[in-house]
N, C-alpha and C. Protein backbone atom coordinates (compact mmCIF):
# COMPACT_ATOMS: atom_id res chain seq x y z
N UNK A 1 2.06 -16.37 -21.93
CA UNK A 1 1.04 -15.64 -21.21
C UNK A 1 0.55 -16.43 -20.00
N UNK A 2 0.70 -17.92 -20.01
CA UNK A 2 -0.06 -18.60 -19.27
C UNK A 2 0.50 -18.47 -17.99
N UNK A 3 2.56 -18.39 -18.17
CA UNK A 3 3.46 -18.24 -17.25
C UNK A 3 2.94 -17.12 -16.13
N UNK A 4 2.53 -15.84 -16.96
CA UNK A 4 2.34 -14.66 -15.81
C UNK A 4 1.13 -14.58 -15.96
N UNK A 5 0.06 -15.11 -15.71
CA UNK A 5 -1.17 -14.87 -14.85
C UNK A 5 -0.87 -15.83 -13.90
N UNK A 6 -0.25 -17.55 -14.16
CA UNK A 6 0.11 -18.12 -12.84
C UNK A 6 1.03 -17.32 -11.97
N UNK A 7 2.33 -16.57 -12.34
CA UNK A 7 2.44 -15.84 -11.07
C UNK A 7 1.95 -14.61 -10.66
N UNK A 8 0.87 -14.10 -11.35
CA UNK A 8 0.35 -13.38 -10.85
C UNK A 8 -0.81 -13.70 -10.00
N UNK A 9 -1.14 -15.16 -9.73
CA UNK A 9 -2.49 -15.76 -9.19
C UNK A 9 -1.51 -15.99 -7.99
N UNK A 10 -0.21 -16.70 -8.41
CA UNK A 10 0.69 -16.98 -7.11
C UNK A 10 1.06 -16.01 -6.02
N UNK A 11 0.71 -14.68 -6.15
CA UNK A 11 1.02 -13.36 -6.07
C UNK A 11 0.08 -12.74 -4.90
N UNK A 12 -1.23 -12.77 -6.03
CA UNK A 12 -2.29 -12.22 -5.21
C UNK A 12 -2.55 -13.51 -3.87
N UNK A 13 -2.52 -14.83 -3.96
CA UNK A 13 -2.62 -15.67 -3.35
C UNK A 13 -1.49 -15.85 -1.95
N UNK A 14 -0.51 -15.15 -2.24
CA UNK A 14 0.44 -14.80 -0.89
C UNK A 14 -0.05 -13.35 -0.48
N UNK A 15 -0.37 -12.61 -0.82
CA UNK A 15 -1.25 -11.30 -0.47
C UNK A 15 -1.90 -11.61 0.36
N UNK A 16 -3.45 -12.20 -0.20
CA UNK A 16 -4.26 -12.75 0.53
C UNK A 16 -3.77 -13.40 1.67
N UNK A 17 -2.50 -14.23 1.80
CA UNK A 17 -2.32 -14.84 3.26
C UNK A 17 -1.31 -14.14 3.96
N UNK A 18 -0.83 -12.81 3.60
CA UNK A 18 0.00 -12.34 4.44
C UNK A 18 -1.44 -10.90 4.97
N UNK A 19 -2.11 -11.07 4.53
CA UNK A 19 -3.44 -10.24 4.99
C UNK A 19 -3.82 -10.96 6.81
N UNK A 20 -3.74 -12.45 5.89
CA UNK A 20 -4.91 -12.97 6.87
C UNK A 20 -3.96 -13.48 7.85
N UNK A 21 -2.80 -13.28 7.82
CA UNK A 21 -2.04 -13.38 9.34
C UNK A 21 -1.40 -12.53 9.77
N UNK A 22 -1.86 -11.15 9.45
CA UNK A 22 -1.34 -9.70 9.79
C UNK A 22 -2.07 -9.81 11.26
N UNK A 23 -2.02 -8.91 12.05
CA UNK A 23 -3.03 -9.13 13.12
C UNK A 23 -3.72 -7.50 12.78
N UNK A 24 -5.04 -7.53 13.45
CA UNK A 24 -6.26 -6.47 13.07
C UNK A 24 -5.89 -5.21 13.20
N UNK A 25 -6.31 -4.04 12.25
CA UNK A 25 -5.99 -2.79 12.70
C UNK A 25 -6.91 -2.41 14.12
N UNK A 26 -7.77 -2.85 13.82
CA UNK A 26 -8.54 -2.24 15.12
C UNK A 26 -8.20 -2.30 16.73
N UNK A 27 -7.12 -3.67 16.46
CA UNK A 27 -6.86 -4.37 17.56
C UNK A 27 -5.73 -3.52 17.89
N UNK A 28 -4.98 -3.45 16.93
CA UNK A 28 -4.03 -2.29 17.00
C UNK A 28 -3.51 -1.01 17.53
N UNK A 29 -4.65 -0.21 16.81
CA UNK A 29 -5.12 0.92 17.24
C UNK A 29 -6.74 1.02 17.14
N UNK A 30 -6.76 0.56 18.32
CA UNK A 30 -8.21 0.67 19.16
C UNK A 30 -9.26 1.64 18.79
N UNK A 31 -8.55 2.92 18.95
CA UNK A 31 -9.34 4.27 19.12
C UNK A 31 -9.18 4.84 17.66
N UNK A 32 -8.81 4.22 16.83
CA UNK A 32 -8.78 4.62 14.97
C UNK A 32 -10.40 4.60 15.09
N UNK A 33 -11.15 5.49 14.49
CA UNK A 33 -12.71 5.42 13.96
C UNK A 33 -12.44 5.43 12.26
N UNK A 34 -11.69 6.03 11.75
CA UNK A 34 -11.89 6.03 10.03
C UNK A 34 -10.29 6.40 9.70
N UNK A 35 -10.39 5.91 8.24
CA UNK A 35 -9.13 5.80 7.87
C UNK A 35 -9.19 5.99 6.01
N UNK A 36 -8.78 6.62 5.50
CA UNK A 36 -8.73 7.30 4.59
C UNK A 36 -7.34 7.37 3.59
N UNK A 37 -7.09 6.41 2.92
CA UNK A 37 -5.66 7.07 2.12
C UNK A 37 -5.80 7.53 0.84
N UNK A 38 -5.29 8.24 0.37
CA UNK A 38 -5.43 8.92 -1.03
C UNK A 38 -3.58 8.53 -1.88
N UNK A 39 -3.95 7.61 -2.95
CA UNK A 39 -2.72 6.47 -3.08
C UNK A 39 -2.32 7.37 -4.44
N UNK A 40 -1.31 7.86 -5.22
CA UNK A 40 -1.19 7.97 -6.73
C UNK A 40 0.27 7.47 -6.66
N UNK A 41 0.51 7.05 -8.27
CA UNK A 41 1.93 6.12 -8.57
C UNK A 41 2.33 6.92 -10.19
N UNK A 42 3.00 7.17 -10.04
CA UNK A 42 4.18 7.86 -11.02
C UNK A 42 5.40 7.71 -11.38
N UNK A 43 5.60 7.95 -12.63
CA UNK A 43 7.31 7.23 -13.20
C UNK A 43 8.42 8.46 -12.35
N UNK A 44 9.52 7.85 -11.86
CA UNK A 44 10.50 8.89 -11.91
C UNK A 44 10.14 10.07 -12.47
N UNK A 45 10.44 11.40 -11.90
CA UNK A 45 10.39 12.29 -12.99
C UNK A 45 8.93 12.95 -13.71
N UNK A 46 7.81 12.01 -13.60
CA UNK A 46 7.12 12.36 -14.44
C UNK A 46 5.77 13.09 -13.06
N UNK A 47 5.30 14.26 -12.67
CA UNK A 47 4.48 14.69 -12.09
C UNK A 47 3.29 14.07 -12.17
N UNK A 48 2.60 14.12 -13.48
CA UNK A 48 1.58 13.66 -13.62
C UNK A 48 1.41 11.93 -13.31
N UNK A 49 0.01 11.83 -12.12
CA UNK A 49 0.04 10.14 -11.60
C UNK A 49 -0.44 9.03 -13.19
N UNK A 50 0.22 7.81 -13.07
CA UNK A 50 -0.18 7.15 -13.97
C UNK A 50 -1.40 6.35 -13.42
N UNK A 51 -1.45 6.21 -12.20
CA UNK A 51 -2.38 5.65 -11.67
C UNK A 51 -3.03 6.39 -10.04
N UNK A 52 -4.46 6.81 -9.84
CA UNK A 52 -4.40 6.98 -8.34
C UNK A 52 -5.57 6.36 -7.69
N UNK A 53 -6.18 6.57 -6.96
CA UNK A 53 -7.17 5.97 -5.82
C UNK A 53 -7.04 6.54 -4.85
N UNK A 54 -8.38 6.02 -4.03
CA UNK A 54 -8.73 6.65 -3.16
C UNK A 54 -9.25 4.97 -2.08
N UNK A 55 -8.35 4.86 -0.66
CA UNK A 55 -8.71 3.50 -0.18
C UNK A 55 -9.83 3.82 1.06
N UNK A 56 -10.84 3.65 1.15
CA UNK A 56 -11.28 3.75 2.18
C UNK A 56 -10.99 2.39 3.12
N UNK A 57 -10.53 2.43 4.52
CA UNK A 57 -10.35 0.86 5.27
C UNK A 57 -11.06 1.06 6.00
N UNK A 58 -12.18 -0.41 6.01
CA UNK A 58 -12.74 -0.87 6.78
C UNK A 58 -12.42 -1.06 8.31
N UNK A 59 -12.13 -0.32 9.42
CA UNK A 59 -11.07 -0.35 10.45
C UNK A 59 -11.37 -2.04 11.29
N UNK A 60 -12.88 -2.27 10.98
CA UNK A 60 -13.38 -3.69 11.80
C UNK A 60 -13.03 -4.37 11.41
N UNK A 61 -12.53 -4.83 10.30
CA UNK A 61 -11.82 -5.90 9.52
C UNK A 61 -10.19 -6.02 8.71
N UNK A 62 -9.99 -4.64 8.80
CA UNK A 62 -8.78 -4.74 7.74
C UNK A 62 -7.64 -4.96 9.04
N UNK A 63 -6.46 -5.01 7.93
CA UNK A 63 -5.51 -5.95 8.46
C UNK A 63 -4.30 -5.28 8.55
N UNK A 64 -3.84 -4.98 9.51
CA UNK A 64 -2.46 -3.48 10.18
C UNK A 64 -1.63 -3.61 8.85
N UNK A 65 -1.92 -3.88 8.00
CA UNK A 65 -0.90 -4.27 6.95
C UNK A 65 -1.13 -3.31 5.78
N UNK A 66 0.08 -2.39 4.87
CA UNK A 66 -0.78 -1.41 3.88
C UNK A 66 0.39 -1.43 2.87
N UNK A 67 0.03 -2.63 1.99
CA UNK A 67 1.32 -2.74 0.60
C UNK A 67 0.50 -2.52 -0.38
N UNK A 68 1.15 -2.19 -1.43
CA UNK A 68 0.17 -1.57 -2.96
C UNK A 68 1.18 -2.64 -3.92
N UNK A 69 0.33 -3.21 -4.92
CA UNK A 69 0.99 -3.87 -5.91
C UNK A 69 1.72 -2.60 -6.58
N UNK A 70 2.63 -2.87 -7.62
CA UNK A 70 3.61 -1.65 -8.09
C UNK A 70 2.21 -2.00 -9.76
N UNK A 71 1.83 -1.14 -9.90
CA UNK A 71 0.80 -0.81 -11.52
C UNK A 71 1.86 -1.40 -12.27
N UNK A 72 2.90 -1.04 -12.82
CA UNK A 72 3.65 -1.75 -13.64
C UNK A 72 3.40 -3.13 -13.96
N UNK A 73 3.00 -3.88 -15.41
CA UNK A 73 2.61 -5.16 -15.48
C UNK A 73 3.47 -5.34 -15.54
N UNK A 74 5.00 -5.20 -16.00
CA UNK A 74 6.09 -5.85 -16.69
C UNK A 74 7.13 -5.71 -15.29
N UNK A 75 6.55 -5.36 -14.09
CA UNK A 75 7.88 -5.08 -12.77
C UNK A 75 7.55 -6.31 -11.60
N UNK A 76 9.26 -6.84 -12.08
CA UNK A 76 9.07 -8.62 -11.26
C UNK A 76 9.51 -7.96 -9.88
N UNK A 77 8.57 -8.77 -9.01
CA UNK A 77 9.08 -8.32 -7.21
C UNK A 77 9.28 -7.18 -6.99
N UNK A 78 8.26 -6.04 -7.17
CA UNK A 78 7.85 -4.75 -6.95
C UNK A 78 6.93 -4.67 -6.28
N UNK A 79 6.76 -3.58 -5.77
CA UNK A 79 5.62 -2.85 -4.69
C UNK A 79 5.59 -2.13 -3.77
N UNK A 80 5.11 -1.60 -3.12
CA UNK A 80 4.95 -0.66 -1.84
C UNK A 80 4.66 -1.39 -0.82
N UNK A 81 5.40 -1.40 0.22
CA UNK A 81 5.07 -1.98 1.60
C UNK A 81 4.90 -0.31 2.25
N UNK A 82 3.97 0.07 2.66
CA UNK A 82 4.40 1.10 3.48
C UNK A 82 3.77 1.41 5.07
N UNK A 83 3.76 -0.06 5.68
CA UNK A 83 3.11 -0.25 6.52
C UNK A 83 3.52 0.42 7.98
N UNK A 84 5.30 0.05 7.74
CA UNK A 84 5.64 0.32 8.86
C UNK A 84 5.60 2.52 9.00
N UNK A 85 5.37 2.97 8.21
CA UNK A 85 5.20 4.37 8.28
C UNK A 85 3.60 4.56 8.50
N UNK A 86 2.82 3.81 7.84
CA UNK A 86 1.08 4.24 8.41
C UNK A 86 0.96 3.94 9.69
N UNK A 87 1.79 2.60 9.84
CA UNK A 87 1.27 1.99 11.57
C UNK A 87 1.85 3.29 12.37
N UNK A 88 3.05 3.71 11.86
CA UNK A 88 3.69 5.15 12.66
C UNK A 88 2.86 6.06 12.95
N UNK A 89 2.36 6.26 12.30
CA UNK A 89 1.55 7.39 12.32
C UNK A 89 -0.01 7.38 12.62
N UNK A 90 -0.32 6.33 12.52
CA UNK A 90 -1.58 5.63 13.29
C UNK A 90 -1.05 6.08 15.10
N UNK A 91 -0.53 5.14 15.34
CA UNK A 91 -0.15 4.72 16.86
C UNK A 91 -0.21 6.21 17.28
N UNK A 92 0.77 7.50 16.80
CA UNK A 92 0.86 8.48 17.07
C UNK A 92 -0.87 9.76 16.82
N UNK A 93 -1.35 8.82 16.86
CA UNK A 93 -2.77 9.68 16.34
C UNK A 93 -2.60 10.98 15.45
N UNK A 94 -2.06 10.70 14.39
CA UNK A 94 -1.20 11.75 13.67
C UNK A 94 -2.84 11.85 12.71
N UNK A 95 -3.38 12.94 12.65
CA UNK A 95 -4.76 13.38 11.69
C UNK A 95 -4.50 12.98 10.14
N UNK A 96 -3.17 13.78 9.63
CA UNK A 96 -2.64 13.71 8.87
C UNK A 96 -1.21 13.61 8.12
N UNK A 97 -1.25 12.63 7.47
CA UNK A 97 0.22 12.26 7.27
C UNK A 97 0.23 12.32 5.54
N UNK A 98 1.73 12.01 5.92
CA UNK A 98 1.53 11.52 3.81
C UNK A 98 3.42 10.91 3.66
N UNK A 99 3.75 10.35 2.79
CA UNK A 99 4.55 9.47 2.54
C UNK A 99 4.97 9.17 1.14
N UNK A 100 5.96 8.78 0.42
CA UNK A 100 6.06 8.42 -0.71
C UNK A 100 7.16 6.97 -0.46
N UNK A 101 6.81 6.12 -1.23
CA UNK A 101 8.09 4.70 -1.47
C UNK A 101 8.49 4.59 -3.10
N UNK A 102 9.54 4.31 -3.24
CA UNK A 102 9.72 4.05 -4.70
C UNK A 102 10.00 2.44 -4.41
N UNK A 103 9.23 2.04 -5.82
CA UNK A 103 9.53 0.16 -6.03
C UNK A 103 10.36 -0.25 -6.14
N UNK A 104 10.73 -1.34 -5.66
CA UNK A 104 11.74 -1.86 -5.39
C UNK A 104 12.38 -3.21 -6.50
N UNK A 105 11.35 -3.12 -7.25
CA UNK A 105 11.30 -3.99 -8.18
C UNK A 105 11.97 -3.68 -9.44
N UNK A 106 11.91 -4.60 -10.49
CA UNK A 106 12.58 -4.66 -12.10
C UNK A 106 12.01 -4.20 -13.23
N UNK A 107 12.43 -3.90 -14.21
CA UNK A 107 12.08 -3.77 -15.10
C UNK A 107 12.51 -4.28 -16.25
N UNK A 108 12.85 -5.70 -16.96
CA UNK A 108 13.58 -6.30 -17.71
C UNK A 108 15.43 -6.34 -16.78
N UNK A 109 16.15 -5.46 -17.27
CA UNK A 109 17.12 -5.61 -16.16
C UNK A 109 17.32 -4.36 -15.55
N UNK A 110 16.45 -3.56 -15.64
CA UNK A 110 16.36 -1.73 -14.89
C UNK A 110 15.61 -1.75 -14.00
N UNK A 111 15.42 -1.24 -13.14
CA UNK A 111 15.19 -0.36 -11.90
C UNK A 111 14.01 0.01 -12.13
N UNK A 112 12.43 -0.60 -11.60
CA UNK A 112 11.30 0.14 -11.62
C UNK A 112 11.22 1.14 -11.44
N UNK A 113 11.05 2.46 -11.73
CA UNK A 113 10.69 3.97 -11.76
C UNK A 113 9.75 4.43 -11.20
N UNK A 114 8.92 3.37 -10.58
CA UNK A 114 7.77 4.14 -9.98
C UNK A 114 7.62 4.26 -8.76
N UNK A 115 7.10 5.56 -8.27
CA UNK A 115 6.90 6.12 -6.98
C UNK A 115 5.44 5.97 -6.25
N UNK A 116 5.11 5.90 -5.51
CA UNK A 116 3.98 5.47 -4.70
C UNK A 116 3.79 6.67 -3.91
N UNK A 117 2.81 7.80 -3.98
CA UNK A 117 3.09 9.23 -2.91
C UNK A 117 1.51 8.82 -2.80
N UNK A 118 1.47 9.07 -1.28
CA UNK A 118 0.32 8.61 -0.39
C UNK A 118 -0.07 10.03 0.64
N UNK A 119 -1.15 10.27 0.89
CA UNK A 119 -1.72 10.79 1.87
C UNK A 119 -3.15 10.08 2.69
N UNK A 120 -2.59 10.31 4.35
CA UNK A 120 -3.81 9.53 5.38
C UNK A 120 -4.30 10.68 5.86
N UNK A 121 -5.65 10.30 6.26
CA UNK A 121 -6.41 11.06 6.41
C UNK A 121 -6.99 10.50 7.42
N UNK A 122 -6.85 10.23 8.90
CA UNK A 122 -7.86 9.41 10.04
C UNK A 122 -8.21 10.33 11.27
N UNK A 123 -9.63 9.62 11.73
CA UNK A 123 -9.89 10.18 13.48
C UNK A 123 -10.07 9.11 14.00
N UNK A 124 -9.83 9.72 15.27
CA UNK A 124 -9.75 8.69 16.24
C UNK A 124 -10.68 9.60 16.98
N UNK A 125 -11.16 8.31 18.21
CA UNK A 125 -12.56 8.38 18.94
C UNK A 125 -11.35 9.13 20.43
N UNK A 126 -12.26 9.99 21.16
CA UNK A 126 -11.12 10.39 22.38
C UNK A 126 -11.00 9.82 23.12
């Protein structure tokens, strides 16, 4: 047990520094005023979310960067990067978007199953 909370401390601790050398959303996209994603994660196959949320981002502080840990405790080197599709659709002052990634990660020696389906919700100032 002791093994995986250290890499899971090792984990959140590269998070945290790939945050803090992302460069700023705001800086980014300037004219973003609010930003809104609505996150749920589901097995292959299965409709119903095992997990969802709702992210509100801070636009003055957060960081152009938008990866989701994969919920799965038991999935090594999994997750959602799905940055380069929000920044897309940011830049494009797109109101509303939405997206899905499946993990990329393990499951003992199988194929994580889980899907990441996202909807953004932002305005921008004119």
């Amino acid at each position: 047990m002791w093994r995986r909370d250290r890499e899971a401390a090792e984990r959140a601790a590269a998070r945290r520094q790939r945050e803090n050398d992302a460069p700023r959303l705001a800086t980014i996209v300037p004219e973003l005023e609010s930003l809104r994603l609505e996150v749920r994660e589901t097995r292959a196959n299965i409709a119903n979310p095992e997990a969802s949320h709702i992210r509100r981002v801070v636009i003055a502080h957060a960081p152009a960067l938008f990866v989701v840990p994969c919920h799965d405790s038991h999935c090594k080197e999994g997750g959602h990067d799905v940055t380069r599709d929000v920044m897309s659709a940011l830049r494009a002052r797109t109101p509303r978007f939405e997206g899905e990634d499946p993990c990329q990660g393990t499951v003992g020696s199988a194929n994580c199953e889980r899907i990441l389906r996202y909807v953004g919700h932002a305005t921008y100032r004119p």
